[in-house]
Structure formats: C-alpha cells, structure tokens
C-alpha atoms as a PDB file:
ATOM      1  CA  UNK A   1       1.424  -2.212 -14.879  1.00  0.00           C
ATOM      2  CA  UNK A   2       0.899  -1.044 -11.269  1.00  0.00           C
ATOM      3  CA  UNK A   3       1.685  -4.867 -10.468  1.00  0.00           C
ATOM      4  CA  UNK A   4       4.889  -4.616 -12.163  1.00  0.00           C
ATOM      5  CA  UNK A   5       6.238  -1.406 -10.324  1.00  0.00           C
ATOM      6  CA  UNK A   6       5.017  -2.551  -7.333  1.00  0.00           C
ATOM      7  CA  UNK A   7       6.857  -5.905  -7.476  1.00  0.00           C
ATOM      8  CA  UNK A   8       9.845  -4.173  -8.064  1.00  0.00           C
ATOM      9  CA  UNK A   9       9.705  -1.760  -5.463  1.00  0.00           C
ATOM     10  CA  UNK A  10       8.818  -4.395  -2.848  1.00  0.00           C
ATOM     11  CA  UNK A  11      12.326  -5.824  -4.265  1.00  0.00           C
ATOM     12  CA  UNK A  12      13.772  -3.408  -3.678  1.00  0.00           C
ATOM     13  CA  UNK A  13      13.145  -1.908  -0.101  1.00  0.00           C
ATOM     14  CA  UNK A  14      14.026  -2.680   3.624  1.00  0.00           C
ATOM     15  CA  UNK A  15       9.815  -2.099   3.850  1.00  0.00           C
ATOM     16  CA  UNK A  16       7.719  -3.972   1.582  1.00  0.00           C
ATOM     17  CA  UNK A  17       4.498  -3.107   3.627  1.00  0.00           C
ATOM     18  CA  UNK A  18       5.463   0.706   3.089  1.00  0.00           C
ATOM     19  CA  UNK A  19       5.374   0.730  -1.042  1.00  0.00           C
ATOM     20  CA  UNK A  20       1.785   1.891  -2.395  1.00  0.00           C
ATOM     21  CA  UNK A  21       1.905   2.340  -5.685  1.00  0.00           C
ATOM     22  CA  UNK A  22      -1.465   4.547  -6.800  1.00  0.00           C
ATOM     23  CA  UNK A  23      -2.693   4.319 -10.522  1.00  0.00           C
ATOM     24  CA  UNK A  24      -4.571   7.382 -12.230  1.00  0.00           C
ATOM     25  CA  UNK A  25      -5.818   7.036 -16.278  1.00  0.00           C
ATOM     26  CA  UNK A  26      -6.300  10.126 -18.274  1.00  0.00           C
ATOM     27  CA  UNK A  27      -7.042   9.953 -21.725  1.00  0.00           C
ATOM     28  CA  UNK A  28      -3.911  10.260 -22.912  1.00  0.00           C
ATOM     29  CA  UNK A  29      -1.843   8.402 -20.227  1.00  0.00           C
ATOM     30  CA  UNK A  30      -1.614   6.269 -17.002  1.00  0.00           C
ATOM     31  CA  UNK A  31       0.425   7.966 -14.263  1.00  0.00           C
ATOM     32  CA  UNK A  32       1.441   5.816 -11.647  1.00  0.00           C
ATOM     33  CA  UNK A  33       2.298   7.381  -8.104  1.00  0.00           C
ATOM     34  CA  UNK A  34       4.981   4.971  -6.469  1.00  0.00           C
ATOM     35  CA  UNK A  35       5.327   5.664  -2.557  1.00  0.00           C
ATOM     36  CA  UNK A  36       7.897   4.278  -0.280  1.00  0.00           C
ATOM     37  CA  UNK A  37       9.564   4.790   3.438  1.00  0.00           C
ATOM     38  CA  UNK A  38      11.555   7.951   3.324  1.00  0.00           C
ATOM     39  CA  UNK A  39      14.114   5.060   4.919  1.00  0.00           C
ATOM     40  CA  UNK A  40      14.151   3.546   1.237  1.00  0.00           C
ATOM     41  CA  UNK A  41      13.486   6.429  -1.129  1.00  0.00           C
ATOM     42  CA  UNK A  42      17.395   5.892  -1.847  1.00  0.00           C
ATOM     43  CA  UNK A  43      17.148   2.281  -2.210  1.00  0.00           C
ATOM     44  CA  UNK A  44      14.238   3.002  -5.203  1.00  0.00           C
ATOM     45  CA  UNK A  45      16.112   6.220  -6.918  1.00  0.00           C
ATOM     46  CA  UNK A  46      19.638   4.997  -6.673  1.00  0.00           C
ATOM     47  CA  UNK A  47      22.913   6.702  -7.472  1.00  0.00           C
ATOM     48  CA  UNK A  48      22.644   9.593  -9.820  1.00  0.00           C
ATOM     49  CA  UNK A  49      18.777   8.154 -10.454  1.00  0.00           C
ATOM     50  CA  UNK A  50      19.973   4.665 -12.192  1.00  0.00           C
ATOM     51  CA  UNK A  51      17.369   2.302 -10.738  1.00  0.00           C
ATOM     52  CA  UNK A  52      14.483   4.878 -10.780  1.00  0.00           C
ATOM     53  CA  UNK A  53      15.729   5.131 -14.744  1.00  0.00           C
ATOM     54  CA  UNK A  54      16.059   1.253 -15.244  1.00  0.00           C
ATOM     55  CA  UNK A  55      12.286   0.848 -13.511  1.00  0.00           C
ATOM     56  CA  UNK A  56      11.292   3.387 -15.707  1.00  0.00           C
ATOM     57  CA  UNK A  57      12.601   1.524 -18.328  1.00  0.00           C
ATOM     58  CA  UNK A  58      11.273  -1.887 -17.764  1.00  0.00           C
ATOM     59  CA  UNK A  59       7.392   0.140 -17.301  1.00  0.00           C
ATOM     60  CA  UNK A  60       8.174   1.491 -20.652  1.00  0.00           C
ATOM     61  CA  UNK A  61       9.133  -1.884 -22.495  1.00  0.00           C
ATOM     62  CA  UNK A  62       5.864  -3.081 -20.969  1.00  0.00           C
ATOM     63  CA  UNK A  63       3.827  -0.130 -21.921  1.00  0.00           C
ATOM     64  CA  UNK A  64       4.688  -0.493 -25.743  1.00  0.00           C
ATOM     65  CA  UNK A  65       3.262  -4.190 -25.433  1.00  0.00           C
ATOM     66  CA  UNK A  66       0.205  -3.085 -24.342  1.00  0.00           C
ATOM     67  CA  UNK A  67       0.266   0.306 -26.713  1.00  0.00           C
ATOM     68  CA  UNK A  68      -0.205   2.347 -24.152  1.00  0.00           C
ATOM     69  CA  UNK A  69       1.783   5.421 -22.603  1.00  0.00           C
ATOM     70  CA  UNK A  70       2.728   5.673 -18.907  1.00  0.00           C
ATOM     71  CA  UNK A  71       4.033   8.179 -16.837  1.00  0.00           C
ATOM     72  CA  UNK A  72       5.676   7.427 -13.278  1.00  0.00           C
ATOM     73  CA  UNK A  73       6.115   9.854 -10.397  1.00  0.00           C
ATOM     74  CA  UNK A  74       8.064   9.317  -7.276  1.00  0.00           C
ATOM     75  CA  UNK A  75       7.440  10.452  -3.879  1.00  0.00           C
END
C-alpha cells in the first residue's frame, strides 16, 4: 500500500523526488506518513481536501482487499 500512495503522489506533484511516503504497523493498523514539497502540499490536498479524500479513498478500497485497516497522515 505504501507503493500505491506513493505512485499517486509522484502523479501528482511538480517534485516527484520530494514525496517519501513512511509506513508504520501497529497491531491494529498501518499508518502511512505521506511527505511532499511544501511547493505541492496543495497539489496533494486539493480544494476543500478532495484529492487528499479521493487518495484516501482509493487506499481504503485497497485496504479491504487485503483485510486490513490503514490510516494516512499528511505532512
């Protein structure tokens, strides 16, 4: 899954060598940390949040395939 946001994200911004996307498992969850330019951050939230909701979104549709629960957090 850290894969997946990071392809998007590297979509998405003027700086594809800026994204790091850092992955942390709990026993509960997976939270992954998703770090851009602060030239992009508005590229990756979007209006009103819309494309950080739709990435959220997609990790979640992906998440239920593999029965697992994730959690991500943008700097």
């Amino acid at each position: 899954m850290k894969e997946l946001v990071e392809v998007i994200a590297k979509a998405l911004v003027n700086n594809p060598d800026a994204v790091v996307v850092t992955e942390r498992v709990t026993e509960k969850e997976t939270i992954l940390n998703l770090s851009v330019d602060p030239a992009d951050m508005g590229k990756v939230i979007g209006k009103q949040g819309r494309i950080a909701k739709a990435i959220r979104t997609v990790l979640k549709a992906q998440a239920i395939r593999e029965d697992k629960r994730v959690t991500l957090d943008i700097d």
